[in-house]
N, C-alpha and C. Protein backbone atom coordinates (compact mmCIF):
# COMPACT_ATOMS: atom_id res chain seq x y z
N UNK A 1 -33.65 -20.21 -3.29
CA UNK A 1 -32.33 -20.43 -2.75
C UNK A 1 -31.74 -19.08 -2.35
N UNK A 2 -31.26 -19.35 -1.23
CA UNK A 2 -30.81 -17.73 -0.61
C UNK A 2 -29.31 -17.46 -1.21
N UNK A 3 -29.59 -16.51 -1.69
CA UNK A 3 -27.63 -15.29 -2.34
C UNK A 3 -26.64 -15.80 -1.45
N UNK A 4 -25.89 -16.17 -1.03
CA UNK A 4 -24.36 -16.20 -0.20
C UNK A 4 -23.47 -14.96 -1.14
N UNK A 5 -23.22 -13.76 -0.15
CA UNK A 5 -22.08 -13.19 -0.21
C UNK A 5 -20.97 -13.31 -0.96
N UNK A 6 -20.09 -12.48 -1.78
CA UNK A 6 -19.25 -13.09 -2.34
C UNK A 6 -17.97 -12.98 -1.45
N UNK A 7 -17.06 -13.64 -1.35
CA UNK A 7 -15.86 -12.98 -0.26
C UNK A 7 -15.01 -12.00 -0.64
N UNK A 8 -14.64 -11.02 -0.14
CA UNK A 8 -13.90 -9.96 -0.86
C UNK A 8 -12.74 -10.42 -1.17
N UNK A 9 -11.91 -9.68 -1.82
CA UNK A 9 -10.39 -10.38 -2.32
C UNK A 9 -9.33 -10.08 -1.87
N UNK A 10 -8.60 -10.14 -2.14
CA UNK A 10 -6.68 -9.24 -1.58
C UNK A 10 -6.48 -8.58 -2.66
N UNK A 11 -6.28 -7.77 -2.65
CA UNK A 11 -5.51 -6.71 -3.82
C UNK A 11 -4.01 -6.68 -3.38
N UNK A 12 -3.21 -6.92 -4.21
CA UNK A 12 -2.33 -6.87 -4.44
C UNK A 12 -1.26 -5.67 -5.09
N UNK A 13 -0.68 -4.33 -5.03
CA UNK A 13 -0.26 -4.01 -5.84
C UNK A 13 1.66 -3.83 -5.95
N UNK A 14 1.89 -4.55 -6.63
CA UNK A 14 3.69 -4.54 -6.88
C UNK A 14 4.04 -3.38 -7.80
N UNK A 15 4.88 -2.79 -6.63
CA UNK A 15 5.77 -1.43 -7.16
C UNK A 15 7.28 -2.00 -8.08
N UNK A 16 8.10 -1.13 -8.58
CA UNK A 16 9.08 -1.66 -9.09
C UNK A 16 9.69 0.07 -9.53
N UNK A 17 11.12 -0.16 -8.94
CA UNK A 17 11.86 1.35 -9.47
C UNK A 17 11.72 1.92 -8.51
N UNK A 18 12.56 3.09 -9.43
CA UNK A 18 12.71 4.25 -8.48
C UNK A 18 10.86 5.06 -8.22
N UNK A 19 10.45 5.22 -6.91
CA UNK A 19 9.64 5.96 -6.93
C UNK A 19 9.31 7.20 -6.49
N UNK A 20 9.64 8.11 -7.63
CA UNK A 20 9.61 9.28 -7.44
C UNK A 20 8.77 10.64 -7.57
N UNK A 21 8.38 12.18 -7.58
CA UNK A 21 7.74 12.54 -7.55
C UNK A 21 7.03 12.53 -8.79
N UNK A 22 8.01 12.23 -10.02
CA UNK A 22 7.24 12.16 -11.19
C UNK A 22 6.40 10.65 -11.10
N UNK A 23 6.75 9.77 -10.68
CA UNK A 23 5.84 8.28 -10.70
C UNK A 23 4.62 8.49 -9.75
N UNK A 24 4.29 9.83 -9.17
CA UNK A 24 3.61 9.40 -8.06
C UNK A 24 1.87 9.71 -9.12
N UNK A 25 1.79 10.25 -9.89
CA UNK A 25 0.33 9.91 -10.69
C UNK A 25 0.16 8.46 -11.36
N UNK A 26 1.35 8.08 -11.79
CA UNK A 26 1.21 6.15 -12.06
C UNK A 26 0.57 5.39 -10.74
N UNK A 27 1.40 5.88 -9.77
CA UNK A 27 1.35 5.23 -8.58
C UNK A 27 -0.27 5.04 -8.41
N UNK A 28 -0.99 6.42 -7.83
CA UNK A 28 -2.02 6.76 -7.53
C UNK A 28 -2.98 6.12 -8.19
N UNK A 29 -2.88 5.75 -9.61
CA UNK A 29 -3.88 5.43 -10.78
C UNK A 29 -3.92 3.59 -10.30
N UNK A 30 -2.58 3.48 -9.82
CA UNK A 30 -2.59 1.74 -9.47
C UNK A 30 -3.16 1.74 -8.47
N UNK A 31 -2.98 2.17 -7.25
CA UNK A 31 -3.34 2.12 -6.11
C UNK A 31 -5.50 2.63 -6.25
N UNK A 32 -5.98 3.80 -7.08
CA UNK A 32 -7.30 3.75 -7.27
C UNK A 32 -7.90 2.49 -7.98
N UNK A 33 -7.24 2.11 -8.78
CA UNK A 33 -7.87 0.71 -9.38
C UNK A 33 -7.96 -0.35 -8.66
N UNK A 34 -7.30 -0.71 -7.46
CA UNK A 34 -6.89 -2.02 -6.60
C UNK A 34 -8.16 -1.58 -5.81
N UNK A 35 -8.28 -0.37 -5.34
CA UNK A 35 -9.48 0.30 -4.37
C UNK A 35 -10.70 -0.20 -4.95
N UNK A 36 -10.68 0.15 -6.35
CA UNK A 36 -12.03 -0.05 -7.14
C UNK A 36 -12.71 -1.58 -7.09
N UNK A 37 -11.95 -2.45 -6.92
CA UNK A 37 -12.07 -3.92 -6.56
C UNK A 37 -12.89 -3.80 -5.06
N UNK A 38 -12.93 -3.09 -4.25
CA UNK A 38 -13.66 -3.10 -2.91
C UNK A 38 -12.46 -4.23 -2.22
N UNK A 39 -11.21 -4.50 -2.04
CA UNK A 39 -10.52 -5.47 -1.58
C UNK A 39 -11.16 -5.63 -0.38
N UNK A 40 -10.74 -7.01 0.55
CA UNK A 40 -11.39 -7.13 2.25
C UNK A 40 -9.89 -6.48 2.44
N UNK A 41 -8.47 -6.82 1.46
CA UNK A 41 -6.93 -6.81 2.15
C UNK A 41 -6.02 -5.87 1.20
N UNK A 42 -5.68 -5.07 1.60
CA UNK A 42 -4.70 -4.32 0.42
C UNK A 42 -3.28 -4.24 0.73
N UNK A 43 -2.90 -4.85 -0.27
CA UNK A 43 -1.29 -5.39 -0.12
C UNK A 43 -0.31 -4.52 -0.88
N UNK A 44 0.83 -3.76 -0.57
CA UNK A 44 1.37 -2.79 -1.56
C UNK A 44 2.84 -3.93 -1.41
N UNK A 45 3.36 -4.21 -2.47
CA UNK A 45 4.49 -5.11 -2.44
C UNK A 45 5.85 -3.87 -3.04
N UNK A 46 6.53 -4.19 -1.83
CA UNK A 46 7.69 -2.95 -2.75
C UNK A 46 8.81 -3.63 -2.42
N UNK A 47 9.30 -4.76 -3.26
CA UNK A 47 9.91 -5.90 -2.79
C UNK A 47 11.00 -5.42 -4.03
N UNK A 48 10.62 -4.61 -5.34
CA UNK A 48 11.68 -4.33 -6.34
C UNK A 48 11.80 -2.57 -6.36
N UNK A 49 11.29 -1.80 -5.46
CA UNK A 49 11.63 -0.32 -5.50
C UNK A 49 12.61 0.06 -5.00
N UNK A 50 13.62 0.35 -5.55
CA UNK A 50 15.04 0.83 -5.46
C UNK A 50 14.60 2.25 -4.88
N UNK A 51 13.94 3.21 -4.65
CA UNK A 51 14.02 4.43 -4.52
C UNK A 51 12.97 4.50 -4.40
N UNK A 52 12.40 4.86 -2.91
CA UNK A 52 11.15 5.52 -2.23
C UNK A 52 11.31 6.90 -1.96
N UNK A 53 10.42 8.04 -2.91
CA UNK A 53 10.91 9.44 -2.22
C UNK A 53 10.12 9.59 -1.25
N UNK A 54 9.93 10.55 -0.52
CA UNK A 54 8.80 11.35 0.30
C UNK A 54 7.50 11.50 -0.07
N UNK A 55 7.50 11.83 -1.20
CA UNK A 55 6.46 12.17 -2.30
C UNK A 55 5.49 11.37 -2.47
N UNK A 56 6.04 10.23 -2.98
CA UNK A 56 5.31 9.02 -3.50
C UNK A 56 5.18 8.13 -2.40
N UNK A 57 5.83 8.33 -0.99
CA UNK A 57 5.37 7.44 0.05
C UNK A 57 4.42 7.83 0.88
N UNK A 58 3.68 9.39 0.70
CA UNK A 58 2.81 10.26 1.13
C UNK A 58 1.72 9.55 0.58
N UNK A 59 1.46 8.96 -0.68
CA UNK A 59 0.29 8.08 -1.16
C UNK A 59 -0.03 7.28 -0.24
N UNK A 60 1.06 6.31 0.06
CA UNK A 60 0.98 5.00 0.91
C UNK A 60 -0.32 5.78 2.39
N UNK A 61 -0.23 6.74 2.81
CA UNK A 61 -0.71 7.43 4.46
C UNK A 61 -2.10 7.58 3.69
N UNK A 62 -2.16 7.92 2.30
CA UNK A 62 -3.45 8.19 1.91
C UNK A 62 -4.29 6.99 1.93
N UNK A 63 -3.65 6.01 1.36
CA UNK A 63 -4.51 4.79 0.58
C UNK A 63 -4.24 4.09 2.16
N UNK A 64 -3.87 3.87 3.12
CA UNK A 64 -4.10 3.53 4.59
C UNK A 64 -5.29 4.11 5.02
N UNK A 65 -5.22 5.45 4.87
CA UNK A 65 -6.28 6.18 5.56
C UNK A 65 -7.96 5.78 4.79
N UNK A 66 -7.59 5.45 3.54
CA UNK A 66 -8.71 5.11 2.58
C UNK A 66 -9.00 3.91 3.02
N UNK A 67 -8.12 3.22 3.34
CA UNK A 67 -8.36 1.53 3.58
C UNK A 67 -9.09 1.28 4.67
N UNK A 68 -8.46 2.26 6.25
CA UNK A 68 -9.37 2.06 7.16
C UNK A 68 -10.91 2.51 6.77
N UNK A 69 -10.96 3.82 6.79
CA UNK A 69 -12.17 4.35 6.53
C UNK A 69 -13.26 2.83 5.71
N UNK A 70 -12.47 2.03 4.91
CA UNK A 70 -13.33 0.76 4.09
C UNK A 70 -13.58 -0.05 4.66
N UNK A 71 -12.92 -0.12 5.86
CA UNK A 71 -12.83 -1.68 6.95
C UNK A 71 -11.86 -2.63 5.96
N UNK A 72 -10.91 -2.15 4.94
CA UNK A 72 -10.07 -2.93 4.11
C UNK A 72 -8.69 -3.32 4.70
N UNK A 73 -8.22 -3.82 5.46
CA UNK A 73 -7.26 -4.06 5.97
C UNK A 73 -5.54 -3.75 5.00
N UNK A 74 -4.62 -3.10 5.20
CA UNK A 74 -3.48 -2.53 4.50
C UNK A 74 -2.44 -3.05 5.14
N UNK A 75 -1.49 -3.11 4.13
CA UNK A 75 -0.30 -4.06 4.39
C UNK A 75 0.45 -3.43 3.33
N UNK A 76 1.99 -3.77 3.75
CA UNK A 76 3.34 -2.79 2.89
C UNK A 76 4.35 -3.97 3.46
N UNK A 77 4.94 -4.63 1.98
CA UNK A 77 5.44 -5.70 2.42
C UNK A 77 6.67 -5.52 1.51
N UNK A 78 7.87 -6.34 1.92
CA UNK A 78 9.09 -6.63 1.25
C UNK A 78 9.54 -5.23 0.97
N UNK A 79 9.70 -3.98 2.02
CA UNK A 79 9.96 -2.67 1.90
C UNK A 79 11.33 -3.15 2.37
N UNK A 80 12.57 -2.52 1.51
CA UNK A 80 13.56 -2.56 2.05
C UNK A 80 14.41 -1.32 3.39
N UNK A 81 15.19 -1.78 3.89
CA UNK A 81 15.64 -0.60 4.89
C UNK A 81 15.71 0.58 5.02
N UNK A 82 15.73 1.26 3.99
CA UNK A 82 15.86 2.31 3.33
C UNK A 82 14.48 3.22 3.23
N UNK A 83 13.66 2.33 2.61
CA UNK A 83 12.14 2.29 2.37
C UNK A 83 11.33 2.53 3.09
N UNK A 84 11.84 1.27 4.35
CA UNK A 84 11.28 1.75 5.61
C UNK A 84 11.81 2.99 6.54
N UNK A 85 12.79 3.22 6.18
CA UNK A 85 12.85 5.24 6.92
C UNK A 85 12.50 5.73 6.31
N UNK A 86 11.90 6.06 5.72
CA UNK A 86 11.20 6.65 5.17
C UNK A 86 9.60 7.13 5.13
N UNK A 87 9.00 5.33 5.18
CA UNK A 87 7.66 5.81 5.88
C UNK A 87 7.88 6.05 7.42
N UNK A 88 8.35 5.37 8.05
CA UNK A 88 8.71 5.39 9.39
C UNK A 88 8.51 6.89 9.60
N UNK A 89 9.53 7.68 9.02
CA UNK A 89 9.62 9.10 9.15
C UNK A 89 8.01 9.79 9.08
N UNK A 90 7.83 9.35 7.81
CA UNK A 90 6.25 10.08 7.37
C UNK A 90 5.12 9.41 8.77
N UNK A 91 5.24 8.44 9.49
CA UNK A 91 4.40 7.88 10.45
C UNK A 91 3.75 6.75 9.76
N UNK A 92 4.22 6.29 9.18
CA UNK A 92 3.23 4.93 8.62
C UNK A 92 2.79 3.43 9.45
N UNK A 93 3.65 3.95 9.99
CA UNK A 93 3.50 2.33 11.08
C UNK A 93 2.31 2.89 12.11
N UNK A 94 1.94 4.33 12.07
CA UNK A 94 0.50 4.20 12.67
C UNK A 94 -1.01 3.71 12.38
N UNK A 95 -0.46 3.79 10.91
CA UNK A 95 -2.10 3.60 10.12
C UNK A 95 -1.78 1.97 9.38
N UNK A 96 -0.78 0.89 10.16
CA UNK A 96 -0.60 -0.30 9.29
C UNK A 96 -1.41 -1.24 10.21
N UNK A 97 -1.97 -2.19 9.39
CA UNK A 97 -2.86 -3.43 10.11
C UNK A 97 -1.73 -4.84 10.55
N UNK A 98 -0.21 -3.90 10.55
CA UNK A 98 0.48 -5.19 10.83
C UNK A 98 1.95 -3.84 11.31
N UNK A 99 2.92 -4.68 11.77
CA UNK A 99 3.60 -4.15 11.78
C UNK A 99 4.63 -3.87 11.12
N UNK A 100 5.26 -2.13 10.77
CA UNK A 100 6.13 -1.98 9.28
C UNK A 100 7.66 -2.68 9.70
N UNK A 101 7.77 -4.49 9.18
CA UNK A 101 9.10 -4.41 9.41
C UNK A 101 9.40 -4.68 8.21
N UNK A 102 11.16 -4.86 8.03
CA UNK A 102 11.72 -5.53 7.01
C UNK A 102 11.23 -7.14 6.74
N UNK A 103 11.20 -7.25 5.42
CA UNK A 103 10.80 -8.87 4.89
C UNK A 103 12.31 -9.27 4.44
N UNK A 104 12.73 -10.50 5.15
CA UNK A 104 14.21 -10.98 4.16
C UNK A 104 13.83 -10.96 3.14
């Protein structure tokens, strides 16, 4: 009987808080473990982060850039207004497999 493939998964990872330069090694450690899954989809949910610095949204360009390089498709969802100037600023809506808008 021939192997069938397994299907890859969605990774999911939900932020929460302020995220700042001190959170950005938590961050990183979540974001390497979701990687470690081989996802087909990587989902960063920042639907409860009150406070996106510079710092810690510099990850987000990394783990994009990691995602393409995987053929893993990346997604940044429920970013509030705020959130989104922010990557906006840093260029993130270049390296997204969708486009960076606001989620009601």
């Amino acid at each position: 009987m021939p192997l069938t493939p397994c299907p890859r998964l969605r990774a999911v990872v939900r932020l929460r808080g302020e995220l700042t330069s001190d959170k950005t090694p938590r961050v990183r450690r979540r974001l390497l473990r979701a990687f470690a899954r081989a996802p087909s989809v990587m989902e960063v949910d920042l639907g409860k982060v009150t406070c996106l610095a510079p710092e810690a949204s510099a990850l987000f360009l990394a783990a994009a850039a990691t995602a393409r390089r995987s053929g893993t498709r990346f997604f940044i969802t429920r970013a509030s207004p705020r959130s989104l100037r922010v990557l906006r600023k840093l260029g993130m809506q270049h390296l997204m497999d969708a486009p960076l808008l606001h989620d009601p």
